[in-house]
Protein backbone atom coordinates (compact mmCIF):
# COMPACT_ATOMS: atom_id res chain seq x y z
CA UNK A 1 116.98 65.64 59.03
CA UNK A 2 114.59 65.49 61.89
CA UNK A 3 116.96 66.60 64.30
CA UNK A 4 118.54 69.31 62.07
CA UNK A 5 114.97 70.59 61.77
CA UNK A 6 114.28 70.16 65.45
CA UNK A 7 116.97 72.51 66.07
CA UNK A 8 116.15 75.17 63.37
CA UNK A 9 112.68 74.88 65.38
CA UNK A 10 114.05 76.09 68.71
CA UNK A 11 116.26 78.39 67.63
CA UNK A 12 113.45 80.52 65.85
CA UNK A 13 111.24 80.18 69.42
CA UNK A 14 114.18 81.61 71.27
CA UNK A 15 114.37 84.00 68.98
CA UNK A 16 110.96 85.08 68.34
CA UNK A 17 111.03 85.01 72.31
CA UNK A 18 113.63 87.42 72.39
CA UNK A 19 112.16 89.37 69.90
CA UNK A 20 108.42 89.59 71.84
CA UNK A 21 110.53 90.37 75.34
CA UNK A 22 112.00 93.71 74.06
CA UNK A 23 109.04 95.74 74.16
CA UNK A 24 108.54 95.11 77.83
CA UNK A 25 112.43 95.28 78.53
CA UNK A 26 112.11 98.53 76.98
CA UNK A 27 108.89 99.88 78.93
CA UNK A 28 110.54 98.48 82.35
CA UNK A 29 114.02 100.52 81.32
CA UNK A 30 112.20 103.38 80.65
CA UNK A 31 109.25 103.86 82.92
CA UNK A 32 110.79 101.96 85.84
CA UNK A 33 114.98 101.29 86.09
CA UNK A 34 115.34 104.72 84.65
CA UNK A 35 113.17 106.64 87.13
CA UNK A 36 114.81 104.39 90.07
CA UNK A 37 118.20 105.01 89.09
CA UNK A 38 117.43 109.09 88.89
CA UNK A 39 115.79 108.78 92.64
CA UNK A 40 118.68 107.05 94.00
CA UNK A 41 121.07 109.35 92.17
CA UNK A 42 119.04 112.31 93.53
CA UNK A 43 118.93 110.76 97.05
CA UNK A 44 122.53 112.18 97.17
CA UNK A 45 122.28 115.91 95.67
CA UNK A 46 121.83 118.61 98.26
CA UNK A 47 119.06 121.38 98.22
CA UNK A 48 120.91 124.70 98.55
CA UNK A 49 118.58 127.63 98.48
CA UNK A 50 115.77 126.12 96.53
CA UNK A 51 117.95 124.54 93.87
CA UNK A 52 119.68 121.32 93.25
CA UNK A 53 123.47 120.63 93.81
CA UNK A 54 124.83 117.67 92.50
CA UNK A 55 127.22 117.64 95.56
CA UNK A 56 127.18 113.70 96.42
CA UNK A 57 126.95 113.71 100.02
CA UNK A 58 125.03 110.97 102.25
CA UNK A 59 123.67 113.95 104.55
CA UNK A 60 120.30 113.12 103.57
CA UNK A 61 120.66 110.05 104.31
CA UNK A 62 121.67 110.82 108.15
CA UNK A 63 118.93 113.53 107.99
CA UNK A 64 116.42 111.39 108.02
CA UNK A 65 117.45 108.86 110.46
CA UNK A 66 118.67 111.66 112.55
CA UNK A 67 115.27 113.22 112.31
CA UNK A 68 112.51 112.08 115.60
CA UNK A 69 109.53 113.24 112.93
CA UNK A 70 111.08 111.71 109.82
CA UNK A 71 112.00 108.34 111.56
CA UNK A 72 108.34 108.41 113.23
CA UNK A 73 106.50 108.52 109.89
CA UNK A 74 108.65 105.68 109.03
CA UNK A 75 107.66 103.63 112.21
CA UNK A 76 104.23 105.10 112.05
CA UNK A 77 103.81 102.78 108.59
CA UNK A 78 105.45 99.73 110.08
CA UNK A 79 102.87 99.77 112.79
CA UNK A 80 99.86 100.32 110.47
CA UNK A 81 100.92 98.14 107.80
CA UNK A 82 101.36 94.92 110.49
CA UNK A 83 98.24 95.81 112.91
CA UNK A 84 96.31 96.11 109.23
CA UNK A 85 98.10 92.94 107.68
CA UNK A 86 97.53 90.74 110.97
CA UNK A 87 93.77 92.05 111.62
CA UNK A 88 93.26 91.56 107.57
CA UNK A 89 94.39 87.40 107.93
CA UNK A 90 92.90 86.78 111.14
CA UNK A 91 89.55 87.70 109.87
CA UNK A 92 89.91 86.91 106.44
CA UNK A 93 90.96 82.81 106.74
CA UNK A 94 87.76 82.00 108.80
CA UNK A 95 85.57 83.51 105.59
CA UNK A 96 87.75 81.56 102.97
CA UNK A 97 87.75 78.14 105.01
CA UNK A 98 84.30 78.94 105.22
CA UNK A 99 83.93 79.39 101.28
CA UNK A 100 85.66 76.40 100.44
CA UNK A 101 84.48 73.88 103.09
CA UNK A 102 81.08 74.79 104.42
CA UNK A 103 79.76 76.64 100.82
CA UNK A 104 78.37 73.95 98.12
CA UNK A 105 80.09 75.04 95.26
CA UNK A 106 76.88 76.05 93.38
CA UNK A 107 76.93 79.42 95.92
CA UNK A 108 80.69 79.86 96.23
CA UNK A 109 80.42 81.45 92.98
CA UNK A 110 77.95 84.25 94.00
CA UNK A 111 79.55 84.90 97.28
CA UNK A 112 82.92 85.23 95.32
CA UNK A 113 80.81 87.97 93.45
CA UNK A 114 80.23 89.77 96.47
CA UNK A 115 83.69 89.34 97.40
CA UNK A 116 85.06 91.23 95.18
CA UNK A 117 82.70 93.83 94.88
CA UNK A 118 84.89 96.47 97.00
CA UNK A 119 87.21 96.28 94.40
CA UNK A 120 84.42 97.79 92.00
CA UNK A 121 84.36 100.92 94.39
CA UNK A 122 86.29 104.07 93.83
CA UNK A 123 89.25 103.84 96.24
CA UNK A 124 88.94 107.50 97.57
CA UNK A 125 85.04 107.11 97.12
CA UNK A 126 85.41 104.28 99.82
CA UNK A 127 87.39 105.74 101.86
CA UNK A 128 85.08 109.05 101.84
CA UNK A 129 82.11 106.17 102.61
CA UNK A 130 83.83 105.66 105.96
CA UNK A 131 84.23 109.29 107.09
CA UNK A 132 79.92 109.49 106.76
CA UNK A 133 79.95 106.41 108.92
CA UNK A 134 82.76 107.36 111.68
CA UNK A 135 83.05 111.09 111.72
CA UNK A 136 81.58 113.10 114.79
CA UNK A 137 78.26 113.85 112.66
CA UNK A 138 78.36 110.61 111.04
CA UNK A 139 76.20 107.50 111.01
CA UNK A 140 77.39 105.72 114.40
CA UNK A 141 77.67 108.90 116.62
CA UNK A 142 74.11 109.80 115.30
CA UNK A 143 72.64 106.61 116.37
CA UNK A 144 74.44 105.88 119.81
CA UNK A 145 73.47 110.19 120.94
CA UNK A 146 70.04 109.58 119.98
CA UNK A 147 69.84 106.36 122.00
CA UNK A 148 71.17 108.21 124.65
CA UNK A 149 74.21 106.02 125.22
CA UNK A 150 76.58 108.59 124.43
CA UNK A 151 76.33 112.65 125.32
CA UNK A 152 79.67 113.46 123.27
CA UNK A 153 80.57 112.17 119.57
CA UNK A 154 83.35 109.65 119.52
CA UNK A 155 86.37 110.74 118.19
CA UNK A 156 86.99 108.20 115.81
CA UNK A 157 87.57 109.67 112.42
CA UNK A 158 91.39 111.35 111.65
CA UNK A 159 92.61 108.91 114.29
CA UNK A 160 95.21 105.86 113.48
CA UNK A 161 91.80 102.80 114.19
CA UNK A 162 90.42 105.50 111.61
CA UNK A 163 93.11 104.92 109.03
CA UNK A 164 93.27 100.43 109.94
CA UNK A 165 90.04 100.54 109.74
CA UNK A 166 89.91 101.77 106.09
CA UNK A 167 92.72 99.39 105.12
CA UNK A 168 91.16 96.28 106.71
CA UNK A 169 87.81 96.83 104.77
CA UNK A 170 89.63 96.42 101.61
CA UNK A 171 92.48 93.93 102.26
CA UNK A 172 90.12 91.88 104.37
CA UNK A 173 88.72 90.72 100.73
CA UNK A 174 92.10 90.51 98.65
CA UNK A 175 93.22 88.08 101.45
CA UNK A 176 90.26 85.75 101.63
CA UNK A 177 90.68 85.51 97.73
CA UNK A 178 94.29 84.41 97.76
CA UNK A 179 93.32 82.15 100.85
CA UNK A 180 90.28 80.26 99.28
CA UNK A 181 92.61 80.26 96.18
CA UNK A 182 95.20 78.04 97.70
CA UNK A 183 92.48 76.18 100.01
CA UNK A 184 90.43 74.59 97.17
CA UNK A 185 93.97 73.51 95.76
CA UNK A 186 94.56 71.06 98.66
CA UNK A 187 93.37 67.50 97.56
CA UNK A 188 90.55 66.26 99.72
CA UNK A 189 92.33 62.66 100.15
CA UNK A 190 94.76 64.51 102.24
CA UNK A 191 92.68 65.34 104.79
CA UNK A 192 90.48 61.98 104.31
CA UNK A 193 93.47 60.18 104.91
CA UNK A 194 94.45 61.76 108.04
CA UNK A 195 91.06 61.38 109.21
CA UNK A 196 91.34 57.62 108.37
CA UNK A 197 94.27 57.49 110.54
CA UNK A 198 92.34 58.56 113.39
CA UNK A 199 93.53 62.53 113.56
CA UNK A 200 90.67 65.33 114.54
CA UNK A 201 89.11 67.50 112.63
CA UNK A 202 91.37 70.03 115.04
CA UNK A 203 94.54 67.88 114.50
CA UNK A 204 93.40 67.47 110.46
CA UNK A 205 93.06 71.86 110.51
CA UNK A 206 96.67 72.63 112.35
CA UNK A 207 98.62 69.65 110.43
CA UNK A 208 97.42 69.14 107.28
CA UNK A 209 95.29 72.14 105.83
CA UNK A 210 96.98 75.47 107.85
CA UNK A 211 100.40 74.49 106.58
CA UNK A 212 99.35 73.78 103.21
CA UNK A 213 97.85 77.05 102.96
CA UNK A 214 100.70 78.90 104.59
CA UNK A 215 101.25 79.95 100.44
CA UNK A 216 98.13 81.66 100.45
CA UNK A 217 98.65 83.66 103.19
CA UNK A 218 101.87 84.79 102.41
CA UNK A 219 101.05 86.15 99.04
CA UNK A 220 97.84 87.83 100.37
CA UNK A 221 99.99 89.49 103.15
CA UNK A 222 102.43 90.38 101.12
CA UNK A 223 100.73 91.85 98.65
CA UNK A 224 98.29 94.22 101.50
CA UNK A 225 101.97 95.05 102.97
CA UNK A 226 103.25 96.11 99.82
CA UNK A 227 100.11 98.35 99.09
CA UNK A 228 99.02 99.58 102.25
CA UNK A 229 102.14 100.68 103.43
CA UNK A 230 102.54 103.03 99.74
CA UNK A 231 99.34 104.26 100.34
CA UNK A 232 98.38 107.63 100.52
CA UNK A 233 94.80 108.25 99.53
CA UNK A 234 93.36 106.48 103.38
CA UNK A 235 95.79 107.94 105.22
CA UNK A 236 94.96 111.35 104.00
CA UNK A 237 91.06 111.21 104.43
CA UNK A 238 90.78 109.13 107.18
CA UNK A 239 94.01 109.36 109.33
CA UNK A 240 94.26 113.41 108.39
CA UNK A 241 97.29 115.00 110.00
CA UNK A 242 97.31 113.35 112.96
CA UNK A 243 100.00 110.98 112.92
CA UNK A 244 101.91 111.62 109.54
CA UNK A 245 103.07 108.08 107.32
CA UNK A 246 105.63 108.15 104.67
CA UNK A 247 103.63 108.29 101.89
CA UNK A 248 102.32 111.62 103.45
CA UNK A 249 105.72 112.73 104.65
CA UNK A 250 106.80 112.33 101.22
CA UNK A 251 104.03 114.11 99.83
CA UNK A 252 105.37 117.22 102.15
CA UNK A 253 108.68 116.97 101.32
CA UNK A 254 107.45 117.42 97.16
CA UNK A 255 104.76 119.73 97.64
CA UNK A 256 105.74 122.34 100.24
CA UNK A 257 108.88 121.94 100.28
CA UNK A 258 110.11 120.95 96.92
CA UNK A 259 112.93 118.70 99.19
CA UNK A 260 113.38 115.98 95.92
CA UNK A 261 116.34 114.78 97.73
CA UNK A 262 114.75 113.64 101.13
CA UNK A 263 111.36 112.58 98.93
CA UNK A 264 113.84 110.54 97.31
CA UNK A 265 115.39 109.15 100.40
CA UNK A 266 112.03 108.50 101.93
CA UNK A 267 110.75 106.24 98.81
CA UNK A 268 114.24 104.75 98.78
CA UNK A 269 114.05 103.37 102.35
CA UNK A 270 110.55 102.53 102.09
CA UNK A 271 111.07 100.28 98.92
CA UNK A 272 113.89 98.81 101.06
CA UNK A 273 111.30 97.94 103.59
CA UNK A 274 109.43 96.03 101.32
CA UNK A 275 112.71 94.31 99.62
CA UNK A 276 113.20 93.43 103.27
CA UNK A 277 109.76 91.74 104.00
CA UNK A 278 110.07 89.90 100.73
CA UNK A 279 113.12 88.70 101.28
CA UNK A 280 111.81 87.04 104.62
CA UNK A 281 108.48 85.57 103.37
CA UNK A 282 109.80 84.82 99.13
CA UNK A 283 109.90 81.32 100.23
CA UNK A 284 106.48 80.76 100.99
CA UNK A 285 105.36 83.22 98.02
CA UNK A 286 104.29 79.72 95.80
CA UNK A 287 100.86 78.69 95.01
CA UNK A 288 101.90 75.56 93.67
CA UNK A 289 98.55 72.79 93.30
CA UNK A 290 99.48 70.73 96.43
C-alpha cells in the first residue's frame, strides 16, 4: 500500500506540474515563438513599392551583408558592446573584492544600497543626466573654460566615449553585484588553506579566488552584452547620429522606411550574435556555492 500510494503521489505532482506550466507555455507561444517565427518568416518577403510580397527570396539577407552602412552598424555594436563589457569588469571586480573582503559585513549592506541605486533611476532620465554633464554647455566644459584650461568646449557628447560612457555607468553596478554574489560564495578555508601551504596573497588571488569567480563574471558580462548591445535609448541621446548601431538602424528601417523585411533581418542577426556569445561563455554561466 505504501508504495501504491507513493506512486499515486507523484503522478498527481507531475501532473499538477504540467498543469501550472501551461500558462507560461502559452504566454511564451504567444508573446514570444509566435512573434519570432513571423520575423523570420518576414525576413524573406520582399518590399515592392511600399507593400509586402510574400516572394521568399534570401535578397535581404545578401542586402545587408552586401551593404558598407548596414554591416557597419552591425560592427559598430560589436565594438561598443566589448569596449563597454571589458571597461564594465575591469572596474567593477576591484569594487566587489573590495565589498566582500575589505567591508565588515555590518556596512556591506548599506553600500549594496548604494549599489543599486542607479537601477532606481529612469533609464532615459540617466542618460539625459549625462548630456548636462558632457555636452559643450554642460557641467565639465563649464568648469575647465572658466579655469582657463580650455578656450573651446570638448566635443564629447554625440560621440561613441559619449555612448560607453553611458553604458559603463550602469553595467559597472550590475557586474559588481553578480561578482560580490559569487565572491562571498567561495569558502574562506579555501583560501586559508592555500595560505597554510605557503601561497601569497597574489598566488591565493590568481589561483584560488579569480577562477572561482570566473561564474560571476560570466553571467554579469553576459547579461551587459545581451542588454547593451539591444539598446537603443543611450545610443540615441548620447551617441546621436553619429555612428549609427543596430538598434538605431533598425529603428530607421521601421520608421522611415517601413523596410519590415530588413528590420527583421537586422534583429534576426543580432539575436544570432547573442546565441553566438552564449554559446561560447554557457559553460561558465553557473553560480553554483563553491
Amino acid at each position: 500500500m505504501p508504495d501504491i500510494r507513493g506512486r499515486n503521489n507523484n503522478q498527481k505532482g507531475l501532473e499538477f506540474t504540467r498543469w501550472a506550466t501551461q500558462p507560461a507555455l502559452i504566454f511564451t507561444l504567444i508573446f514570444f515563438a509566435g512573434p519570432l517565427a513571423v520575423m523570420v518568416v518576414v525576413s524573406f518577403w520582399q518590399r515592392v513599392y511600399g507593400k509586402l510580397v510574400a516572394t521568399w527570396s534570401g535578397a535581404n539577407y545578401s542586402k545587408f551583408f552586401g551593404t558598407d552602412y548596414l554591416l557597419e552598424s552591425l560592427t559598430n555594436s560589436i565594438e561598443v558592446t566589448l569596449v563597454t563589457t571589458i571597461i564594465s569588469i575591469l572596474l567593477a571586480y576591484p569594487l566587489a573584492y573590495i565589498l566582500a573582503y575589505r567591508i565588515s559585513p555590518k556596512w556591506q549592506k548599506v553600500i549594496l544600497i548604494f549599489a543599486v541605486l542607479p537601477f532606481w533611476t529612469a533609464y532615459v532620465v540617466r542618460s539625459y543626466s549625462w548630456l548636462l554633464v558632457i555636452s559643450e554647455n554642460g557641467i565639465i566644459n563649464y568648469v575647465l573654460t572658466g579655469l582657463g584650461i580650455i578656450d573651446q568646449p570638448l566635443q564629447m557628447a554625440y560621440t561613441r566615449g559619449a555612448t560607453i560612457l553611458g553604458f559603463v555607468h550602469f553595467f559597472t553596478m550590475l557586474l559588481t553585484l553578480t561578482i560580490y554574489a559569487n565572491l562571498v560564495q567561495i569558502k574562506p578555508s579555501y583560501q586559508k588553506a592555500a595560505e597554510d601551504l605557503g601561497a601569497s596573497k597574489l598566488q591565493v588571488f590568481f589561483r584560488i579566488t579569480l577562477p572561482l569567480s570566473i561564474p560571476g563574471v560570466a553571467v554579469g558580462a553576459f547579461i551587459t552584452f545581451v542588454i547593451a548591445i539591444g539598446d537603443y535609448i543611450t545610443p540615441q541621446i548620447l551617441g546621436g547620429s553619429t555612428e549609427v548601431l543596430v538598434p538605431q538602424a533598425i529603428m530607421l528601417q521601421v520608421s522611415r522606411a517601413a523596410n519590415f523585411p530588413m528590420a527583421s533581418v537586422m534583429s534576426i542577426t543580432l539575436m544570432l550574435v547573442i546565441v553566438i556569445v552564449y554559446a561560447m561563455t554557457s559553460k561558465h554561466l553557473k553560480m553554483d556555492r563553491v
